[in-house]
Every structure is written in C-alpha cells, then in structure tokens.
N, C-alpha and C. Protein backbone atom coordinates (compact mmCIF):
# COMPACT_ATOMS: atom_id res chain seq x y z
N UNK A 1 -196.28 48.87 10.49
CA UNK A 1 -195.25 49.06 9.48
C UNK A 1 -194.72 47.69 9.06
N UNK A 2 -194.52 47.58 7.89
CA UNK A 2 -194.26 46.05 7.45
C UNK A 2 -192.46 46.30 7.54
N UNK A 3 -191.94 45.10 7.38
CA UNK A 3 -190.56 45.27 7.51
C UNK A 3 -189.73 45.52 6.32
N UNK A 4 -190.89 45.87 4.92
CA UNK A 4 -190.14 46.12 3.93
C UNK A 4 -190.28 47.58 3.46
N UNK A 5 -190.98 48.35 4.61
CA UNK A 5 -191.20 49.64 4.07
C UNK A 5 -190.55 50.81 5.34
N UNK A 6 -190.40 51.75 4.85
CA UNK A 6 -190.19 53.02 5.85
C UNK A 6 -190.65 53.93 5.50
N UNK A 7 -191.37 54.74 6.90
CA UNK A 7 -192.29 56.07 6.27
C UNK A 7 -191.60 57.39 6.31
N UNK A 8 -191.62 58.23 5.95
CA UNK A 8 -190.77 59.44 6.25
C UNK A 8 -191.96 60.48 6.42
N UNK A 9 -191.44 61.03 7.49
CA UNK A 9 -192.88 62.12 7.57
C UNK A 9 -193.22 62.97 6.36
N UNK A 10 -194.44 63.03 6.50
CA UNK A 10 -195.25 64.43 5.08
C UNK A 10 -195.57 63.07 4.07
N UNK A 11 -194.46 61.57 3.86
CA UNK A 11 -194.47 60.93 2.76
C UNK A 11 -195.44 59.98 2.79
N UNK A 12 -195.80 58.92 1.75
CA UNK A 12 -196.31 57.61 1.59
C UNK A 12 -195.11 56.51 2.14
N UNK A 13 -195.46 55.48 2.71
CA UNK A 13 -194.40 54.66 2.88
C UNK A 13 -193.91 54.16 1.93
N UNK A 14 -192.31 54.03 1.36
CA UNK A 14 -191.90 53.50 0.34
C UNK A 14 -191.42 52.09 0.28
N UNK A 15 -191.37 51.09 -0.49
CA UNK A 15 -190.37 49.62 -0.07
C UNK A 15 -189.25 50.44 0.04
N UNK A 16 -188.10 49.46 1.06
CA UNK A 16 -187.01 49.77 0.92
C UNK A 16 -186.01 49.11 -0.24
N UNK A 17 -185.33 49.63 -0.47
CA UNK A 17 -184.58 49.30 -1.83
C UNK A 17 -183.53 47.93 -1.60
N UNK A 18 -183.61 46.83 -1.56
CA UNK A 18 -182.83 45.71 -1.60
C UNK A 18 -182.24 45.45 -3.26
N UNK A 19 -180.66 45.90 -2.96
CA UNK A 19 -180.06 45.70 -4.09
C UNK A 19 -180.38 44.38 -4.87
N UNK A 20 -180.54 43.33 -4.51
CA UNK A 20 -180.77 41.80 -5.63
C UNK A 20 -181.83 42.33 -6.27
N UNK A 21 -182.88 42.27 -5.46
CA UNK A 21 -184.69 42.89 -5.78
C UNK A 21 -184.50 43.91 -6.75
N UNK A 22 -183.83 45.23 -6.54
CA UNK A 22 -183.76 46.07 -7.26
C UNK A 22 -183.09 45.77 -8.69
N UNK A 23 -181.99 44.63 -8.58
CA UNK A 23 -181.50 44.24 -10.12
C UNK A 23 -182.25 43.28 -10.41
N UNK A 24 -182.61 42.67 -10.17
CA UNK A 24 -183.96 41.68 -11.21
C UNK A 24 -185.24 42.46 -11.42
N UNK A 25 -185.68 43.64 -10.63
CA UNK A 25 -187.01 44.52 -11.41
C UNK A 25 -185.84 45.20 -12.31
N UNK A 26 -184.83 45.68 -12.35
CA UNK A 26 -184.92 46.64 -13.13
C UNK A 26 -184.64 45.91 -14.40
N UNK A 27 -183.94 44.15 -14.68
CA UNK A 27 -183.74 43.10 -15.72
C UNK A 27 -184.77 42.93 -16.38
N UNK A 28 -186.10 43.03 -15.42
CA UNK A 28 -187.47 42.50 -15.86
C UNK A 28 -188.31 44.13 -16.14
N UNK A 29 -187.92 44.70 -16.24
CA UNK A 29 -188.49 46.52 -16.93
C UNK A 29 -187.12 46.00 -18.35
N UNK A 30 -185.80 45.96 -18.50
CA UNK A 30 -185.56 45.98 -19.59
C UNK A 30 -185.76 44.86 -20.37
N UNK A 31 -186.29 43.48 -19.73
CA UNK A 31 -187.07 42.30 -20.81
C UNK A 31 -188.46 43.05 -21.46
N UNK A 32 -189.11 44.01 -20.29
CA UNK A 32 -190.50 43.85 -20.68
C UNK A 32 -190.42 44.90 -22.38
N UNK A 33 -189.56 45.78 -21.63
CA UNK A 33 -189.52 47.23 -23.22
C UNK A 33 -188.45 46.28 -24.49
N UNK A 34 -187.64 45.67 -23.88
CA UNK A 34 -187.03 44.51 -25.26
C UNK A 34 -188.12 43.83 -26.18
N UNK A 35 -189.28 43.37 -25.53
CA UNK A 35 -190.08 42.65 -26.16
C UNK A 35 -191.39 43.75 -26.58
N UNK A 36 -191.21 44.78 -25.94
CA UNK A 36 -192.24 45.52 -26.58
C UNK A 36 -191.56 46.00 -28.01
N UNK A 37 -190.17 46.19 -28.02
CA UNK A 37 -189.82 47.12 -29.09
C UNK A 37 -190.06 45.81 -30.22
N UNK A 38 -189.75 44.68 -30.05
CA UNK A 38 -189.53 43.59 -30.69
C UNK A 38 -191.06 43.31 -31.58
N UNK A 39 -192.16 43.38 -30.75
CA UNK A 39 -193.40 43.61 -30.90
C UNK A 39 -193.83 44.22 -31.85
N UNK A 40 -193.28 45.85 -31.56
CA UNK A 40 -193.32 47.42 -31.98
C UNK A 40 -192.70 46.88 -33.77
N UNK A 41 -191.73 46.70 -33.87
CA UNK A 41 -190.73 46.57 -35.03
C UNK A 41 -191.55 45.57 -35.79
N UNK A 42 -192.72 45.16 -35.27
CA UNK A 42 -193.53 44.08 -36.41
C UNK A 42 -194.55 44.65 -37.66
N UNK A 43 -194.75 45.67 -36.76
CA UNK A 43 -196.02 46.45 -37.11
C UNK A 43 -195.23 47.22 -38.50
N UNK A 44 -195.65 47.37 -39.83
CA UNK A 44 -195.22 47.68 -40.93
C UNK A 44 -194.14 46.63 -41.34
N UNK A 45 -194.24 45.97 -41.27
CA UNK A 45 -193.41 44.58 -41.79
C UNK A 45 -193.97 43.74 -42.80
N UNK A 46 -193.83 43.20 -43.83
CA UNK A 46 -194.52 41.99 -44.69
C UNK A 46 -195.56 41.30 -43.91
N UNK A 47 -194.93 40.86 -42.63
CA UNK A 47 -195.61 39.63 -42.13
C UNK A 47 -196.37 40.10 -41.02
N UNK A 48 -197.08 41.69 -40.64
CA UNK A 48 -197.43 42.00 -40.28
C UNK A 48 -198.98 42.16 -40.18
N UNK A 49 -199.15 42.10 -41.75
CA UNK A 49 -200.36 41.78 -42.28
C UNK A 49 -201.20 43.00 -41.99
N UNK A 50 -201.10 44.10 -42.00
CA UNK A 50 -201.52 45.00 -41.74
C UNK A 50 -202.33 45.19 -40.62
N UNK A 51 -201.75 44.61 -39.60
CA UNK A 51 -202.33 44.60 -38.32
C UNK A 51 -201.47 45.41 -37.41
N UNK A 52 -201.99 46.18 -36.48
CA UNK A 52 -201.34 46.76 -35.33
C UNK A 52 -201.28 45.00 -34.00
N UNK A 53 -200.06 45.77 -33.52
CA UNK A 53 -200.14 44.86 -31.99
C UNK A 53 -201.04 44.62 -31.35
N UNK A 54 -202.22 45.82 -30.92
CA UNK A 54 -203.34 45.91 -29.94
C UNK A 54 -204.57 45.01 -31.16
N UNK A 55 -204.39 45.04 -32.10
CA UNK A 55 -205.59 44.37 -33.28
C UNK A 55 -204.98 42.87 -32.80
N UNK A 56 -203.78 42.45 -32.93
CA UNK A 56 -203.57 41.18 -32.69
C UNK A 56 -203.79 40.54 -31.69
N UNK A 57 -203.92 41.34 -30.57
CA UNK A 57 -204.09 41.60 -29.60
C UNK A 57 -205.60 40.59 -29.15
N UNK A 58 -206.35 41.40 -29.89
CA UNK A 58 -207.95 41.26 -29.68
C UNK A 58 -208.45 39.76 -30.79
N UNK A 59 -207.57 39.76 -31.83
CA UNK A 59 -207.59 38.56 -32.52
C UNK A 59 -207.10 37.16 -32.30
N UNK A 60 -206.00 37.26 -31.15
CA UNK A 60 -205.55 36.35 -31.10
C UNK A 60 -207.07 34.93 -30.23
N UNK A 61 -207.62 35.90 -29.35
CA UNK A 61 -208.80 34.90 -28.57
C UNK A 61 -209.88 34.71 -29.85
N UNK A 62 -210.05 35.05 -31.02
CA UNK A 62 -210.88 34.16 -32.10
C UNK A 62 -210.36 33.14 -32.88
N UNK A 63 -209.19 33.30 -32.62
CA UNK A 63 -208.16 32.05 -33.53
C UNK A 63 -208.20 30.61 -32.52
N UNK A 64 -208.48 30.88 -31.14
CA UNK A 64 -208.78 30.06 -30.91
C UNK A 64 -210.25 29.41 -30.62
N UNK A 65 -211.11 30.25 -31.09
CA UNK A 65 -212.26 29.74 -30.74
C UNK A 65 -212.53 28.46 -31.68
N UNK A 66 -212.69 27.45 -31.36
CA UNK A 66 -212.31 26.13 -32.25
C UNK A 66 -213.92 25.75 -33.16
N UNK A 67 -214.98 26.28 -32.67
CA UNK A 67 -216.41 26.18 -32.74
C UNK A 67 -216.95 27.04 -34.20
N UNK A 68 -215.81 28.21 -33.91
CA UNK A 68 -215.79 29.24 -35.30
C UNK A 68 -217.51 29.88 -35.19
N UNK A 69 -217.97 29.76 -33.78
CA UNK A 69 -219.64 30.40 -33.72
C UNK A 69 -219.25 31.93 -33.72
N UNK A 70 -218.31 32.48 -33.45
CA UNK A 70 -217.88 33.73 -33.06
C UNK A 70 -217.75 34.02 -31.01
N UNK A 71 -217.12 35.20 -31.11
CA UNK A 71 -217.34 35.76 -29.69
C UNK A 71 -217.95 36.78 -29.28
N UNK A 72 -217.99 37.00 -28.13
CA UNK A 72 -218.84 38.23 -27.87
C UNK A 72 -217.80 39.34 -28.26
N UNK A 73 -218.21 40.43 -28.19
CA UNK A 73 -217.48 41.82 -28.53
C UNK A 73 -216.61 41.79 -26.80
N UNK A 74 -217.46 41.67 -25.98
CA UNK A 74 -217.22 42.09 -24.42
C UNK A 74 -216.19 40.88 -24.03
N UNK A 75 -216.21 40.03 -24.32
CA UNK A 75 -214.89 38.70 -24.20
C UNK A 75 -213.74 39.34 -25.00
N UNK A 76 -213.96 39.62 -25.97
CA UNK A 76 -212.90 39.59 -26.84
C UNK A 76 -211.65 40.81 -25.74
N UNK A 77 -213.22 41.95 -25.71
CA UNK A 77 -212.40 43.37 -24.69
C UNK A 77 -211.58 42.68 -23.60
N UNK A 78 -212.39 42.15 -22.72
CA UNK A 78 -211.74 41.76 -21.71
C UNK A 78 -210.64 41.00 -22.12
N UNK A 79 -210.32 39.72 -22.65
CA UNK A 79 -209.26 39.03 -22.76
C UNK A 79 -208.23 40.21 -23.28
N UNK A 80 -208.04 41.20 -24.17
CA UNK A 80 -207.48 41.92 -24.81
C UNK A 80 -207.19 43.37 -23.83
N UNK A 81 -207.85 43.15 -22.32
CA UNK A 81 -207.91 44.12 -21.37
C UNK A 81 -208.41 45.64 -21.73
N UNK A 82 -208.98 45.80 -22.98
CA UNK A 82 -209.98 47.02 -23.35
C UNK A 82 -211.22 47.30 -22.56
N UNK A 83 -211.71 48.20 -22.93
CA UNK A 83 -212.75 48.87 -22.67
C UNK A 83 -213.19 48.23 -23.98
N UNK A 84 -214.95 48.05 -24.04
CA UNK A 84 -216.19 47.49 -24.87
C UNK A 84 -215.90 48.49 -26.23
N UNK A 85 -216.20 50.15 -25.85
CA UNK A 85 -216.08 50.92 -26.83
C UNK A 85 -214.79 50.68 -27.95
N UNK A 86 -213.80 50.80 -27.25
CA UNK A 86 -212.59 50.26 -28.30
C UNK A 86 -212.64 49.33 -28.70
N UNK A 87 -212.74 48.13 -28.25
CA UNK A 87 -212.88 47.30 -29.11
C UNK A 87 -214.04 47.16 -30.04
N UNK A 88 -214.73 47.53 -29.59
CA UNK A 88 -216.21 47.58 -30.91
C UNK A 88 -215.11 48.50 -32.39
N UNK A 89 -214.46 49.51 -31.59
CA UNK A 89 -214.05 50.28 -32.74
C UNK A 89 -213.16 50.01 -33.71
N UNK A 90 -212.47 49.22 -32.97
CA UNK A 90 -211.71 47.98 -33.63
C UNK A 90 -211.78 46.98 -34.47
N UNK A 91 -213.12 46.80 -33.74
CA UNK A 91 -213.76 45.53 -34.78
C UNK A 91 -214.09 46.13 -35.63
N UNK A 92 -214.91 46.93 -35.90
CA UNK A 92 -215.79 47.71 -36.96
C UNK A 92 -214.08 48.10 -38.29
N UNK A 93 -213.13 48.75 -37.49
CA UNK A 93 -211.62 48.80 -38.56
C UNK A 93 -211.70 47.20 -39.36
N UNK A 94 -211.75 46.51 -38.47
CA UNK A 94 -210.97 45.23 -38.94
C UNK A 94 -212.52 44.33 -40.14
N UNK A 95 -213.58 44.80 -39.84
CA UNK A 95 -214.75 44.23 -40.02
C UNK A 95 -214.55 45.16 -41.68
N UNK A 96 -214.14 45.91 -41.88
CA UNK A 96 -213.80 47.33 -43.38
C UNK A 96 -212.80 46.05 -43.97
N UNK A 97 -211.80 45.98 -43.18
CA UNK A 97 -210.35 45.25 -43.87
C UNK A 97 -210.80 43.87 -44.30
N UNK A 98 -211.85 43.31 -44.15
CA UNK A 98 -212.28 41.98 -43.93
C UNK A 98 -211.56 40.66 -43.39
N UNK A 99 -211.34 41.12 -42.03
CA UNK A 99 -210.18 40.78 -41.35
C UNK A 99 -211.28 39.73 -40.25
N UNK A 100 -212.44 39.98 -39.46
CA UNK A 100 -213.60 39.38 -39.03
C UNK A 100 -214.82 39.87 -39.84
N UNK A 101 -215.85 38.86 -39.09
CA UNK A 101 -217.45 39.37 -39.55
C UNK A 101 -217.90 39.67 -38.27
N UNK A 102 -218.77 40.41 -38.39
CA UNK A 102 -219.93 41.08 -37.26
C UNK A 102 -220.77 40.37 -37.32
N UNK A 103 -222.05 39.65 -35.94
CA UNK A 103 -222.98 39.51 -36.58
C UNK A 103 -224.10 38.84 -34.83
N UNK A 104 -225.14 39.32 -35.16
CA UNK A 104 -226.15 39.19 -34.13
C UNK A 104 -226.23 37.80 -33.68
N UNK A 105 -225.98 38.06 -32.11
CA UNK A 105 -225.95 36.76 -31.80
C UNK A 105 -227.54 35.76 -31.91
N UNK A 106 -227.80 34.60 -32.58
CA UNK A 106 -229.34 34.16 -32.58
C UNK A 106 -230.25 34.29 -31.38
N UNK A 107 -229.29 33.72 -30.11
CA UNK A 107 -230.06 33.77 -28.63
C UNK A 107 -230.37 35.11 -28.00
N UNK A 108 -229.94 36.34 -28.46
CA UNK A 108 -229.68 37.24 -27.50
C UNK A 108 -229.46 38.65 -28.66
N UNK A 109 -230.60 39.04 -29.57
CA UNK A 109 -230.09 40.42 -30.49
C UNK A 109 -229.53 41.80 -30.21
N UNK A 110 -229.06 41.50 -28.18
CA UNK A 110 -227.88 42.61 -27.91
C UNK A 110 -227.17 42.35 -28.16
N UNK A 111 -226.14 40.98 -28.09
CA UNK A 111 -225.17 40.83 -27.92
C UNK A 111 -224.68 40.55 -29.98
N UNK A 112 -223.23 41.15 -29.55
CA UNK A 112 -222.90 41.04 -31.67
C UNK A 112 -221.35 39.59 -30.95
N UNK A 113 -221.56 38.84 -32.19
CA UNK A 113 -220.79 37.60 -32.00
C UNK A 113 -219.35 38.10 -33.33
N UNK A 114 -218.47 37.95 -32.74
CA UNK A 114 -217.36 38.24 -33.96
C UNK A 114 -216.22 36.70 -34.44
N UNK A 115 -216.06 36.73 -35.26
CA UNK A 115 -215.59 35.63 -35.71
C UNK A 115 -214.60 36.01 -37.02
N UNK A 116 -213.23 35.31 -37.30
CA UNK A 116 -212.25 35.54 -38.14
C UNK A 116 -212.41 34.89 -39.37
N UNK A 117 -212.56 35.83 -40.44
CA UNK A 117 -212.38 35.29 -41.80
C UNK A 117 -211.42 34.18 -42.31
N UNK A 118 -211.51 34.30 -43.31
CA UNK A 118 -210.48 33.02 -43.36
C UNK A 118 -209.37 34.15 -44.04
N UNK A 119 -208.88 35.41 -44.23
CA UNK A 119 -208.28 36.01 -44.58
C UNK A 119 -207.68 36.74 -43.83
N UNK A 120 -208.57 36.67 -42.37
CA UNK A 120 -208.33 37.21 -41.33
C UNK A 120 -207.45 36.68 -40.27
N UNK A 121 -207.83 35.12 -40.33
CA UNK A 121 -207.05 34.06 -40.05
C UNK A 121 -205.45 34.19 -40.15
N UNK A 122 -205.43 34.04 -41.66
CA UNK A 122 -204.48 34.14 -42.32
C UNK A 122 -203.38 34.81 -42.17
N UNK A 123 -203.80 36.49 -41.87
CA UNK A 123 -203.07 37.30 -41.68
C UNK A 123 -202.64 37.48 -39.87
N UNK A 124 -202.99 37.16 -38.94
CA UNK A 124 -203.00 36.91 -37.90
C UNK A 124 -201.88 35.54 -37.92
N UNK A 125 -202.35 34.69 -38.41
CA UNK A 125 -201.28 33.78 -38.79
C UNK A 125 -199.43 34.29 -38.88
N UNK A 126 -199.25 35.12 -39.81
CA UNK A 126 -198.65 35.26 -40.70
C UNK A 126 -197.82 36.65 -39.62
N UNK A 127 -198.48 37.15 -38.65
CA UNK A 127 -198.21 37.99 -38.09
C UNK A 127 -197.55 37.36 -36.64
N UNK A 128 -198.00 36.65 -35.98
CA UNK A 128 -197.92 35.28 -34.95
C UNK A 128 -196.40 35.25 -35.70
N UNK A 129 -196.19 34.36 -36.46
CA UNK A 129 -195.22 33.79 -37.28
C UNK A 129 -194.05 34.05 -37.02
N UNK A 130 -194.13 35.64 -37.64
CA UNK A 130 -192.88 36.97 -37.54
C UNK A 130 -192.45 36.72 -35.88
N UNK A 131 -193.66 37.05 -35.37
CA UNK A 131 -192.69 37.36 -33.92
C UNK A 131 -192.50 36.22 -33.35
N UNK A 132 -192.96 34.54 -33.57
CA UNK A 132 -192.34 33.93 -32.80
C UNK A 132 -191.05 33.98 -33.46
N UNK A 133 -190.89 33.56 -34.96
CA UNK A 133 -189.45 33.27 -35.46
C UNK A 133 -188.30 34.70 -34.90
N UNK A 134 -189.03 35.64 -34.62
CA UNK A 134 -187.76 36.44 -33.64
C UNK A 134 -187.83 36.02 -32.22
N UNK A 135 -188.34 35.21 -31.61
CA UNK A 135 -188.53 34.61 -29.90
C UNK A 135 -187.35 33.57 -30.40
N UNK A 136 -187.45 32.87 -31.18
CA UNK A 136 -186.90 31.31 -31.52
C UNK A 136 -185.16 31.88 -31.49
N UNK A 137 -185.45 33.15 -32.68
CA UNK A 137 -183.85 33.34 -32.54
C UNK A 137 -183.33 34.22 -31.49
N UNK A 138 -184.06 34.80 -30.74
CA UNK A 138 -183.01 35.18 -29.59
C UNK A 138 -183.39 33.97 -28.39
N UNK A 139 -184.40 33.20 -28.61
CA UNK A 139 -184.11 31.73 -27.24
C UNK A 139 -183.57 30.76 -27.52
N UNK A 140 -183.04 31.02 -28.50
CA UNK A 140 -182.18 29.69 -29.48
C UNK A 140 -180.64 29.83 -28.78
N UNK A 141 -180.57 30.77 -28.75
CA UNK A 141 -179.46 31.29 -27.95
C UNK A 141 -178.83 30.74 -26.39
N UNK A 142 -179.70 30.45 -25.63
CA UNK A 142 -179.87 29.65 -24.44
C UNK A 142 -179.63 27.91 -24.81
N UNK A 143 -178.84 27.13 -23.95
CA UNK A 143 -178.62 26.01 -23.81
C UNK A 143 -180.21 25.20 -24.03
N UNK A 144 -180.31 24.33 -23.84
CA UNK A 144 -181.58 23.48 -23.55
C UNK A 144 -181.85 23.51 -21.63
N UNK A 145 -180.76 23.27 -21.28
CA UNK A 145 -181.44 23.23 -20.02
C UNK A 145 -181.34 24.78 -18.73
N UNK A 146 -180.80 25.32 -19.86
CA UNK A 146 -181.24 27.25 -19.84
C UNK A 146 -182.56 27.59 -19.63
N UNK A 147 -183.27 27.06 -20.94
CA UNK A 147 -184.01 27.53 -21.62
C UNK A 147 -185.51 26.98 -20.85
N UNK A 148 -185.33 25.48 -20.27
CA UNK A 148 -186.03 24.75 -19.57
C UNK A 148 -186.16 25.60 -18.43
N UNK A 149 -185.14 26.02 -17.51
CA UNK A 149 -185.15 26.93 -16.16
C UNK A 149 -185.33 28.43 -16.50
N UNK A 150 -185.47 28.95 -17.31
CA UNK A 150 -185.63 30.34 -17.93
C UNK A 150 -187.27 30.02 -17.65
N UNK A 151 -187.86 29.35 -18.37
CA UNK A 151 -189.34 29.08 -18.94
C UNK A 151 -190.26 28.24 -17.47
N UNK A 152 -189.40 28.40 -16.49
CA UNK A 152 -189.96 27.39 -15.57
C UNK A 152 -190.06 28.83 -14.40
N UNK A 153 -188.99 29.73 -14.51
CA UNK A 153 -188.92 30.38 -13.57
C UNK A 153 -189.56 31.87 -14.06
N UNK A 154 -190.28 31.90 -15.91
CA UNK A 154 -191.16 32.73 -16.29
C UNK A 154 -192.46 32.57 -15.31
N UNK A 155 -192.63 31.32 -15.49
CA UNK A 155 -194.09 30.91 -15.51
C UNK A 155 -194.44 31.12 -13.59
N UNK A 156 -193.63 30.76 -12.91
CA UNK A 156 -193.36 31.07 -11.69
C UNK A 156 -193.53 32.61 -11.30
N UNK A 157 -192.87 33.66 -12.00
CA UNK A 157 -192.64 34.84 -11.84
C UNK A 157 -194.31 35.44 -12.40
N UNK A 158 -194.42 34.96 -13.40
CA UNK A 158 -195.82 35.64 -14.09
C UNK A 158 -197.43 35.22 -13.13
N UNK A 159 -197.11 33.96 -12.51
CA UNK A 159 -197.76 33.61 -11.33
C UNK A 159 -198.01 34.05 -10.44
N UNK A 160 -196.88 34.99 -9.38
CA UNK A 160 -196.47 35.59 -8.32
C UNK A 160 -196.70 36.97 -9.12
N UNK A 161 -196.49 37.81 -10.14
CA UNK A 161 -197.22 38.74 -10.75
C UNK A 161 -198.88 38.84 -10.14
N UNK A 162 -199.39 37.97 -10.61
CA UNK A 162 -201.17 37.57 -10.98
C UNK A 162 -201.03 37.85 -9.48
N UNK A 163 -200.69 37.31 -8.74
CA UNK A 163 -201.19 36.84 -7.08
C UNK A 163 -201.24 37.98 -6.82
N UNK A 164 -200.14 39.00 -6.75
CA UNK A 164 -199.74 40.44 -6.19
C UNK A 164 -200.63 41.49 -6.64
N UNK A 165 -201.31 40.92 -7.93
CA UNK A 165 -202.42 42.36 -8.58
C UNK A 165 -203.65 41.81 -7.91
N UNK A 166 -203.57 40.53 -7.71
CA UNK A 166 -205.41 40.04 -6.98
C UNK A 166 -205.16 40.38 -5.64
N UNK A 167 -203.97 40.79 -5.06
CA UNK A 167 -203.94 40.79 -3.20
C UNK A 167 -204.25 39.25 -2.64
N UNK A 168 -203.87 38.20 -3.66
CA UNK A 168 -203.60 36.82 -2.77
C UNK A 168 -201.79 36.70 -2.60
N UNK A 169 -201.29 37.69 -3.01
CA UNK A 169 -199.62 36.78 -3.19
C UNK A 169 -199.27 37.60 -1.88
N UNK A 170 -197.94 36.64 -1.25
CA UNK A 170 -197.10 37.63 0.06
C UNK A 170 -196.85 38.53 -0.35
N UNK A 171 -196.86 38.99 1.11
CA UNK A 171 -195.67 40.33 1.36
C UNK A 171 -194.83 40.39 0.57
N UNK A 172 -194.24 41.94 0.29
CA UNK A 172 -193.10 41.66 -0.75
C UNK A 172 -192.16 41.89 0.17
N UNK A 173 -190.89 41.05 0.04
CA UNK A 173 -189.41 41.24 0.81
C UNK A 173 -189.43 39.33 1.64
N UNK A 174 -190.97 38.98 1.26
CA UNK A 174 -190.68 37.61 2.36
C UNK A 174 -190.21 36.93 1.26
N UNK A 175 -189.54 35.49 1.88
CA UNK A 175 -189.22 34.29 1.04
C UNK A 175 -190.20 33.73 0.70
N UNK A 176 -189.98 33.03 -0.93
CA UNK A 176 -190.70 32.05 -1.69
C UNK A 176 -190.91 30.63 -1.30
C-alpha cells in the first residue's frame, strides 16, 4: 500500500484527498476548460478562417515544416494525437477547402506527403493570431515577474504531467 492511497474493501484503492493537492487539481481542471472554451469561442470567428480547433490542430506541425517537402499523413496523426483514419479524413476536408495538397511520396508510393498551401498557411496564420492576442490579453494581466514564475512553473508542471503518463515520474503525494 503506498502512503498516498487507502483501500476499502469490495473497492479499488483511491489517493487520499490532501486539501493543497486537491485545490491546485481542481485550479488546473478550471485553467484547462478556461482555455478550452477560449479555444472553442474561435471557431466561427473572422479570424478563424474556417478552421475547426482539431484542423488546427493537425496543421499547426506543417507550418512548421521549414523544407515545405510535406509530411506524412501518420506524423501529422500522431503529433495531433489521432488515429491515421481521421486524419486522412481531415486532410481530404481540408485538401476540398484548398487549405493543403495531397501527394505521393517519390521514395515510397504508400506513403501520401501533405503540405500547406499558401492559403492554407494563411488561414492557420490568421487563426494562431486570434487566440494568441486573447493569451496576451488575459497574461498581460500578470506583473512581469508573475508572468516569468507562472511560465517557469507551467513548463515544470507540464513536465511532471509527461513523466506520470510514461510511468517515469514519482509517486504521487512525495516531494519535488
């Protein structure tokens, strides 16, 4: 039995509830749905560009491909955490809108390479845009050296996230 859990018979062992612990998950469940709604509220907007979240989603890893050769369909899924099928289906939406191109990779005629128009670009751009300039104005809000320890103790937290889903991070309840 670890020292952060108790079993109750018939049950699964549960953590035990440590009030601090319990108010910073429940701060970090109402950051995560703040920024989803924030997200959410983009979608039918000017600067939305007629893109859904999950399309931007999958676009954002061709904006950086700096080479402009395209990507695989199966990169794009993964970075975008899909399944192959959806995103193919996706692409094929966005490939209608002329938002990317499709197109056989030369080395390999399984694999399809996708790559962003320059209209496609654009609108991805333009969509990016919207939601940082709503990040800017609600972190604008924070001091400078807020904002420095806010962004220091994200990157920390989103770290210790990663560790805990691979089964490298501690126990939960030990010290950092």
């Amino acid at each position: 039995m670890s020292e952060t859990s108790e079993a109750r018979p018939g049950s699964a062992a549960e953590p035990r509830v440590e009030p601090d612990i319990e108010g910073l998950a429940q701060a970090a469940d109402r950051l995560f749905y703040a920024m989803r709604r924030s997200r959410a509220a983009t979608v039918g907007r000017p600067e939305a560009a007629g893109l859904s979240m999950s399309q931007m989603t999958v676009l954002a890893a061709l904006a950086e491909d700096a080479r402009g050769e395209g990507l695989p369909v199966s990169r794009l899924a993964a970075n975008a955490e899909i399944s192959v099928p959806t995103a193919t289906r996706m692409l094929q939406q966005l490939e209608s809108k002329n938002v990317v191109v499709r197109r056989r990779a030369p080395h390999d005629e399984r694999q399809v390479l996708v790559r962003l128009t320059e209209e496609g670009a654009e609108r991805l751009a333009a969509m990016q845009a919207g939601l940082r300039a709503r990040q800017y104005a609600a972190l604008s809000q924070f001091a400078p050296e807020e904002r420095r320890e806010l962004a220091a103790q994200m990157h920390r937290l989103a770290g210790m996230i990663g560790e805990v889903i691979s089964g490298t991070g501690g126990a939960a309840g030990q010290g950092a």
